[in-house]
Protein backbone atom coordinates (compact mmCIF):
# COMPACT_ATOMS: atom_id res chain seq x y z
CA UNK A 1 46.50 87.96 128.28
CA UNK A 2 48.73 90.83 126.56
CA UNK A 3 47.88 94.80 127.01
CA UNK A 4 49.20 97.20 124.32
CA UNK A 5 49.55 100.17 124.52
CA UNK A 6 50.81 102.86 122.79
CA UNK A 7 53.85 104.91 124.07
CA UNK A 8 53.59 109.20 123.56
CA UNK A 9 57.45 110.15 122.58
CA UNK A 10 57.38 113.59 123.87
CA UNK A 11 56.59 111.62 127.53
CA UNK A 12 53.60 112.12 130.53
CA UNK A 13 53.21 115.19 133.01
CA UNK A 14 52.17 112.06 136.12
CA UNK A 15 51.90 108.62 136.54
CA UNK A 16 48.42 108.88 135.57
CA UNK A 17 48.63 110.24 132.51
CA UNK A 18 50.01 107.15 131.39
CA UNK A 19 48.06 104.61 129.27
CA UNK A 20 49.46 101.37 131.02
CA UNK A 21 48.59 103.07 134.77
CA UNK A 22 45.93 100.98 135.52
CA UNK A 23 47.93 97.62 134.47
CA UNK A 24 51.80 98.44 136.65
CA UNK A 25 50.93 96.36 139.15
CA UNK A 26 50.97 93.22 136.37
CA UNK A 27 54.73 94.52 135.37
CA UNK A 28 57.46 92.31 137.16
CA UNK A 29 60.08 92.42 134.05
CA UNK A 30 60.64 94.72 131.36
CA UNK A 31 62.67 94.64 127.52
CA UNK A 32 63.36 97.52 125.74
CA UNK A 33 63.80 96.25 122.31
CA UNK A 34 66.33 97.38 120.16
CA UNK A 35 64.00 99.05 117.50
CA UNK A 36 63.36 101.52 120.28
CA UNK A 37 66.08 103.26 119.51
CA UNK A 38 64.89 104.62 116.37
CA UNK A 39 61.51 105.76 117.87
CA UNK A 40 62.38 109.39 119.17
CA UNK A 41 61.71 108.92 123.08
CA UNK A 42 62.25 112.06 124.31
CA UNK A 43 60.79 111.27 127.68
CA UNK A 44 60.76 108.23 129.87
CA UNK A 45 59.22 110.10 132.94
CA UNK A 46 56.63 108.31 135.27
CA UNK A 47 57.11 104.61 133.01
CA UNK A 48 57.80 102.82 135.77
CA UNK A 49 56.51 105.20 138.60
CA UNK A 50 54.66 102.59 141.07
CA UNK A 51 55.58 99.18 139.20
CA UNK A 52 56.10 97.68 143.05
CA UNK A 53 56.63 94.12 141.48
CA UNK A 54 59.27 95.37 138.77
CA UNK A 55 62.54 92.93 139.38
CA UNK A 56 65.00 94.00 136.27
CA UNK A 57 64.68 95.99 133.48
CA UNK A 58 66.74 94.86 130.35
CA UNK A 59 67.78 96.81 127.04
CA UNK A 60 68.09 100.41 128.78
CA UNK A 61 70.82 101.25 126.65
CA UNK A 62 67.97 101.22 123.81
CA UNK A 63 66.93 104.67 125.90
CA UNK A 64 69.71 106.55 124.88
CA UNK A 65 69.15 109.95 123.82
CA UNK A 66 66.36 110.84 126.33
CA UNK A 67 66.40 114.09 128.04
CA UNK A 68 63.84 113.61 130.74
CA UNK A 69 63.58 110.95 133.10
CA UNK A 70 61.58 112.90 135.73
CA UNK A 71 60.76 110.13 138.45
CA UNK A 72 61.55 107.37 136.28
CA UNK A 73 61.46 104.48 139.08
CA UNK A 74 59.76 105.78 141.80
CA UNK A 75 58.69 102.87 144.19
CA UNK A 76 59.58 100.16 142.52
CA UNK A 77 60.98 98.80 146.08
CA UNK A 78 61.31 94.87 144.04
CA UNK A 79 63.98 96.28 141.57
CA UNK A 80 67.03 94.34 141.48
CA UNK A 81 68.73 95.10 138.42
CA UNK A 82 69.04 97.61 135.20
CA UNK A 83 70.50 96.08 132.27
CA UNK A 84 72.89 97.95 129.63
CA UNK A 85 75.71 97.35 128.02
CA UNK A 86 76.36 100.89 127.72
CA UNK A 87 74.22 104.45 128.88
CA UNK A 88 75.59 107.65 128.17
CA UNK A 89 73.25 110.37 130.25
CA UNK A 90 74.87 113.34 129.63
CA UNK A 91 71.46 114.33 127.19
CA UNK A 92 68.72 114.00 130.64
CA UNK A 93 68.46 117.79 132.12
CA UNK A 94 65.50 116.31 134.08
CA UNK A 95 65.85 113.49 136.77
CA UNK A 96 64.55 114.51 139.97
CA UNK A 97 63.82 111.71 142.54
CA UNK A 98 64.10 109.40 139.48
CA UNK A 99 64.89 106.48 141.99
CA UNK A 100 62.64 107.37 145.18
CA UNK A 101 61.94 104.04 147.18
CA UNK A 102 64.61 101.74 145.01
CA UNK A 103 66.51 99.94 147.93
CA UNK A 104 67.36 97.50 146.39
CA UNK A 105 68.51 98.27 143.02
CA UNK A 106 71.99 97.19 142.76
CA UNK A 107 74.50 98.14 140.01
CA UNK A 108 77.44 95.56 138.91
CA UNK A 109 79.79 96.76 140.93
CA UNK A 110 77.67 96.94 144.32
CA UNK A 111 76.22 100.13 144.28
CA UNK A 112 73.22 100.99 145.75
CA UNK A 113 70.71 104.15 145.37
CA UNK A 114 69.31 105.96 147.74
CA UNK A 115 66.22 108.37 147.47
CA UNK A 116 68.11 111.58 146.45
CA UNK A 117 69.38 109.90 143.46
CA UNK A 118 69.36 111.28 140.17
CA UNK A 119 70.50 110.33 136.47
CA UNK A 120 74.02 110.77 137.95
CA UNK A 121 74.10 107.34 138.66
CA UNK A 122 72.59 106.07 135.40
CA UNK A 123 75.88 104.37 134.65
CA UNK A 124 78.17 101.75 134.68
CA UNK A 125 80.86 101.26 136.63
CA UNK A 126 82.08 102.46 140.66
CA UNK A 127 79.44 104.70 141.45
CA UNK A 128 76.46 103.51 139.11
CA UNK A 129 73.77 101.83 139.35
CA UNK A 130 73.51 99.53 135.99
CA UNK A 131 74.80 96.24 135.03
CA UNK A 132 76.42 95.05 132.19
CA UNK A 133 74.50 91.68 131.45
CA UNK A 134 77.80 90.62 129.79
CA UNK A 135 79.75 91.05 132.67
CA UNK A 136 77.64 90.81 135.88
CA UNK A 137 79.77 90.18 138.80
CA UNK A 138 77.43 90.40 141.55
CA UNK A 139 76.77 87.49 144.17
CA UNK A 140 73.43 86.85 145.08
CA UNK A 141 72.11 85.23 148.06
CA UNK A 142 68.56 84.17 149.91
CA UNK A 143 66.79 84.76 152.94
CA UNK A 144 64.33 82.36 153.78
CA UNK A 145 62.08 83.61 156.82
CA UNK A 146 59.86 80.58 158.57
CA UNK A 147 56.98 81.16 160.78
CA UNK A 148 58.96 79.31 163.71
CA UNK A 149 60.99 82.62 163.73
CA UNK A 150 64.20 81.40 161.68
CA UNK A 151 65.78 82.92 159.20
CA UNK A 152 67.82 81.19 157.06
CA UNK A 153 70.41 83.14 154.74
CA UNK A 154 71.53 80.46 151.83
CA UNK A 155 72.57 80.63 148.27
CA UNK A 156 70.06 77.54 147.80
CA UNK A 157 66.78 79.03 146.43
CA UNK A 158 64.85 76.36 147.74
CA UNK A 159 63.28 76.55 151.68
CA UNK A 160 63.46 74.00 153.51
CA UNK A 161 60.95 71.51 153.81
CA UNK A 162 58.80 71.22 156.20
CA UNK A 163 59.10 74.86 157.23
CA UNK A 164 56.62 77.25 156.62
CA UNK A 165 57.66 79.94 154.81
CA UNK A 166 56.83 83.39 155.80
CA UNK A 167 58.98 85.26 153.08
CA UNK A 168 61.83 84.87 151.12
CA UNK A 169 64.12 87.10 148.86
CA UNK A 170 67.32 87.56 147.15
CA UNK A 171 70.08 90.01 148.39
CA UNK A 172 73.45 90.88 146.41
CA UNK A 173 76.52 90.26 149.27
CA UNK A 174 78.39 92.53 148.17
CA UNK A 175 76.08 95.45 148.21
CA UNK A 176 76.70 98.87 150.16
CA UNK A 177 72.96 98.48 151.11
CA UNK A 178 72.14 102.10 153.16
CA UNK A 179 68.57 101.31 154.14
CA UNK A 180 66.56 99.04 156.14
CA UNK A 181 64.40 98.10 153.63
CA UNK A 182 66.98 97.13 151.19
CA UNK A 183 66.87 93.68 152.64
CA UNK A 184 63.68 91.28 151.56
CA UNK A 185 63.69 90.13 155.42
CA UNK A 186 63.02 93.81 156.53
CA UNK A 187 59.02 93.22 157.13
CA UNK A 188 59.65 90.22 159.27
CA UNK A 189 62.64 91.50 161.59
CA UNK A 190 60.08 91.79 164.70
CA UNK A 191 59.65 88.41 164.18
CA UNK A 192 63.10 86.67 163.93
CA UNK A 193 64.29 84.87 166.93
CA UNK A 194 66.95 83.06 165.56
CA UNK A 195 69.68 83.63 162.54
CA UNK A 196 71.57 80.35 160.29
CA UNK A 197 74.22 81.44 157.87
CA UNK A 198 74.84 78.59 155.63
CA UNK A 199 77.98 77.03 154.88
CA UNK A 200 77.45 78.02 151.07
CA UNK A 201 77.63 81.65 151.97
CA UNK A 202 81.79 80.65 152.39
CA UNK A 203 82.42 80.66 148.97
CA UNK A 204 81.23 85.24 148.42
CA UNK A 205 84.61 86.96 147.46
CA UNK A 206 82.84 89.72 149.20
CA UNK A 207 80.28 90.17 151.95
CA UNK A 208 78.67 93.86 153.31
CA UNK A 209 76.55 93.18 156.32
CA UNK A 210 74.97 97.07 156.42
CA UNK A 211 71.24 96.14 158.68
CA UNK A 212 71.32 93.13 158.13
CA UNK A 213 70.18 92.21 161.47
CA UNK A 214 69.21 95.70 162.47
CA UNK A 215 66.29 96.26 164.64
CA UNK A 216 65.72 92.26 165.33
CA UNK A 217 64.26 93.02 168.99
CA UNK A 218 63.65 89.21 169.20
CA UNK A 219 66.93 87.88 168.29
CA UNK A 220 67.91 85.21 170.94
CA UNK A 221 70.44 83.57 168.71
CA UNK A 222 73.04 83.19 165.44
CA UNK A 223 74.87 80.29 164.09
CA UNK A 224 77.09 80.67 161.29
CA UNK A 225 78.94 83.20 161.50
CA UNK A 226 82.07 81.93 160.50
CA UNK A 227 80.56 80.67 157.04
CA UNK A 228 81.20 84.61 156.11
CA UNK A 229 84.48 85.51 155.09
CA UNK A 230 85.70 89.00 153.70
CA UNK A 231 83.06 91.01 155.61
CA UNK A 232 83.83 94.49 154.58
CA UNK A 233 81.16 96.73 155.74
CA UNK A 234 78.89 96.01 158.98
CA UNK A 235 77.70 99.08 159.82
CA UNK A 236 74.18 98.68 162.05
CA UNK A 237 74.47 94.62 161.69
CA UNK A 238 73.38 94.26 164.93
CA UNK A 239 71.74 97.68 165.44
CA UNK A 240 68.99 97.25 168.48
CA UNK A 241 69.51 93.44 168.84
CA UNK A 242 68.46 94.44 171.91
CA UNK A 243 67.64 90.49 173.50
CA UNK A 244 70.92 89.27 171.71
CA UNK A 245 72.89 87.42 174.69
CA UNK A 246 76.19 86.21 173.21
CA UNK A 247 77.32 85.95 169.35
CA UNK A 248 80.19 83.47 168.53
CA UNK A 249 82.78 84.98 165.31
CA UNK A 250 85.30 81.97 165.26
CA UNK A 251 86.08 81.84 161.99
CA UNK A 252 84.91 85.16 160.65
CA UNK A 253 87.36 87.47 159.12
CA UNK A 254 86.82 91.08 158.05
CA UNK A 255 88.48 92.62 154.66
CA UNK A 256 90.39 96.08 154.35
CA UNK A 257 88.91 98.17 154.31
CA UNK A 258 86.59 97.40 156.80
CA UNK A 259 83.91 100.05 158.18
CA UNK A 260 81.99 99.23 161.94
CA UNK A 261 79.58 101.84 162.19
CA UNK A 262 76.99 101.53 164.80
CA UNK A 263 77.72 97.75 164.86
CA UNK A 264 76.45 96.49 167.56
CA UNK A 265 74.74 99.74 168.51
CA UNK A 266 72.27 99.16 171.43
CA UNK A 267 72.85 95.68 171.95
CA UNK A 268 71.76 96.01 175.50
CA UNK A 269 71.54 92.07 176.59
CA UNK A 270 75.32 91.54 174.93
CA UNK A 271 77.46 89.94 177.45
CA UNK A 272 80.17 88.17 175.27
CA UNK A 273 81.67 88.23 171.99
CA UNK A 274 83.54 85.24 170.78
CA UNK A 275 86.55 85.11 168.28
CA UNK A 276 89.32 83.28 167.09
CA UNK A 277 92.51 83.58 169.09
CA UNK A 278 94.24 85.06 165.96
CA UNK A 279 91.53 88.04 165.33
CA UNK A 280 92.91 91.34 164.38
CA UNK A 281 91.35 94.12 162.34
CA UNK A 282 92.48 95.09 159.05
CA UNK A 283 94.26 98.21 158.06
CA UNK A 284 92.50 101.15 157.35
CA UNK A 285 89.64 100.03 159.24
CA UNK A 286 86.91 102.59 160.10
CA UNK A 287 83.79 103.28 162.09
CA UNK A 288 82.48 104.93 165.63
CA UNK A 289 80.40 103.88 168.57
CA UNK A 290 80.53 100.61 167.03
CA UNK A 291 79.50 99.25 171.11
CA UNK A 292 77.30 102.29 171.59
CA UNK A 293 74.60 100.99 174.20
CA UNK A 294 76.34 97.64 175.35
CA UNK A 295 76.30 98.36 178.84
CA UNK A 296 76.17 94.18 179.56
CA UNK A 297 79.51 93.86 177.28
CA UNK A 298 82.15 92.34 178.95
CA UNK A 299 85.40 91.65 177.16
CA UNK A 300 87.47 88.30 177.98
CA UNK A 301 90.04 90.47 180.55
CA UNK A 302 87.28 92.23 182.09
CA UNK A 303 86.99 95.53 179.86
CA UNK A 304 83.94 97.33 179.61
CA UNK A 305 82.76 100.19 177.07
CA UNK A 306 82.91 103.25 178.59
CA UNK A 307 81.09 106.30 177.54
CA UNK A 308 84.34 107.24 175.53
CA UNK A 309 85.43 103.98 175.26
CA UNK A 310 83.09 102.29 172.81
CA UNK A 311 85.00 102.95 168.76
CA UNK A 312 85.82 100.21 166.19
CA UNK A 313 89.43 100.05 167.87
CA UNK A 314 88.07 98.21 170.47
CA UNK A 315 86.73 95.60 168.65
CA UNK A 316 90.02 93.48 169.08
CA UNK A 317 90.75 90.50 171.91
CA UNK A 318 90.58 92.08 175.47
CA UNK A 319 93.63 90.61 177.03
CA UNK A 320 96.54 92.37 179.02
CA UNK A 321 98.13 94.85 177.44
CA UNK A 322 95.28 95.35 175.02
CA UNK A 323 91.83 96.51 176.22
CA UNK A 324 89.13 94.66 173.83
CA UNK A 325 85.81 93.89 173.95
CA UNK A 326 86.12 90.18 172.52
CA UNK A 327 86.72 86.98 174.06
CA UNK A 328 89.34 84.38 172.83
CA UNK A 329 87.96 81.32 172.06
């Protein structure tokens, strides 16, 4: 079945006042055809305003030339991707909380939005939030979250069989992600008593970790680790892991810069932390009270965080001559 509709130029003062309002929940994709150009929008405001199953939107630079784009993509918390191969929005004057409840909208060259964002990021390039379908760099991943409390992160978009599935989503690895609910997991974190990366996560030129594990009360365990190479960002990874024991990082490496804010903030049951022999942190590395909370933490020469003891810095072998919180293994 097909609804048509047809589109006012000059725009809509609400969500309501648009003719397709009662059918947004039906829209999970959307083309703006080229002959769209030639149409006079003058407003986009409200089109997409509470399309919760919108994934990508393709032809946006077909929009060109609007000047209002008053909340535009308000909670459309699905949205993965805009396609253009070019936007210039220098014409909007109007864009305010144009992407509101986006998390997970991801530009080609990892940037995320958050809810204050405005048409300032309508571009391409550092800093935006489109994607050139001709030259879409982004690495894409899957979580697959099974009733048995596993979650499986995997480039394979298939679950495992046998497993029943509780939820499953795609994530971009190289994302800046700066929300909990940027992640498709982020319902089901309660639930999650164990984490498996997968050895085809090895082959991401880039991995940010920001919540990924964040607020996992039940977390008991996590294999895998050193299928993830060229971490660069894990600020709140393990954020309130609070029943998170031990966690083994032989074989992980982090990538300058690297940024360790909050990592293992409030990991209250952490006793040890694994890693290679070899482990050092990269140059211009960055971050504070990256063992807030860790009161359990012991490192492998018997170093504890103290209340002013807790940065990024120590997040290096505890041995003598060099206070550390990790363990050689």
């Amino acid at each position: 079945m097909t609804d048509a509709f047809e589109v006012d130029p000059a725009g809509y003062s609400g969500s309501t006042a648009r003719p397709w309002d009662t059918s947004k929940l039906k829209v999970t994709r959307v083309l703006v055809a080229a002959d769209v150009t030639g149409a006079g929008i003058r407003s986009i405001a409200y089109w997409f305003h509470g399309c919760v199953n919108l994934t990508e939107v393709r032809g946006f630079e077909n929009l060109a030339g609007v000047t209002d784009a008053t909340q535009t993509f308000v909670s459309c918390p699905k949205l993965l991707s805009i396609y253009a191969t070019s936007f210039d929005s220098s014409t909007i004057t109007a864009s305010i909380r144009m992407f509101s409840i986006c998390p997970r909208l991801v530009g080609g060259t990892g940037s995320v939005c958050v809810n204050g964002d405005t048409a300032k990021v309508l571009h391409l390039g550092d800093g935006g939030v489109l994607t050139n379908p001709n030259a879409d760099t982004r690495q894409w991943f899957r979580g697959h979250l099974y009733a048995d409390g596993g979650l499986v992160l995997t480039t394979s978009p298939t679950p495992e069989a046998g497993r029943a599935l509780v939820s499953t989503g795609g994530a971009c690895a190289g994302a800046s992600y700066a929300a909990l609910d940027s992640l498709p997991w982020n319902d089901g974190r309660p639930s999650v008593t164990s984490v498996t990366i997968a050895a085809d996560m090895r082959w991401f030129t880039k991995v940010n970790m920001n919540y990924w594990f964040h607020g996992m009360t039940a977390l008991k365990s996590v294999v895998g680790m050193g299928n993830l190479v060229h971490a660069c960002e894990m600020n709140y990874t393990f954020q309130s892991c609070t029943a998170l024991p031990s966690l083994d990082l032989r074989g992980f490496s982090l990538a300058a810069p690297a940024s360790l804010l909050f990592t293992f903030g409030d990991c209250k049951a952490l006793t040890t932390i694994t890693a290679d022999a070899t482990w050092t942190l990269p140059a211009g590395t960055t971050g504070y009270t990256t063992f807030y909370s860790c009161a359990k933490l012991v490192g492998g020469n018997g170093s504890t965080p103290g209340a002013n003891y807790r940065n990024y810095t120590f997040m290096v072998i505890d041995k003598a001559g060099q206070v550390g919180y990790l363990t050689a293994g």
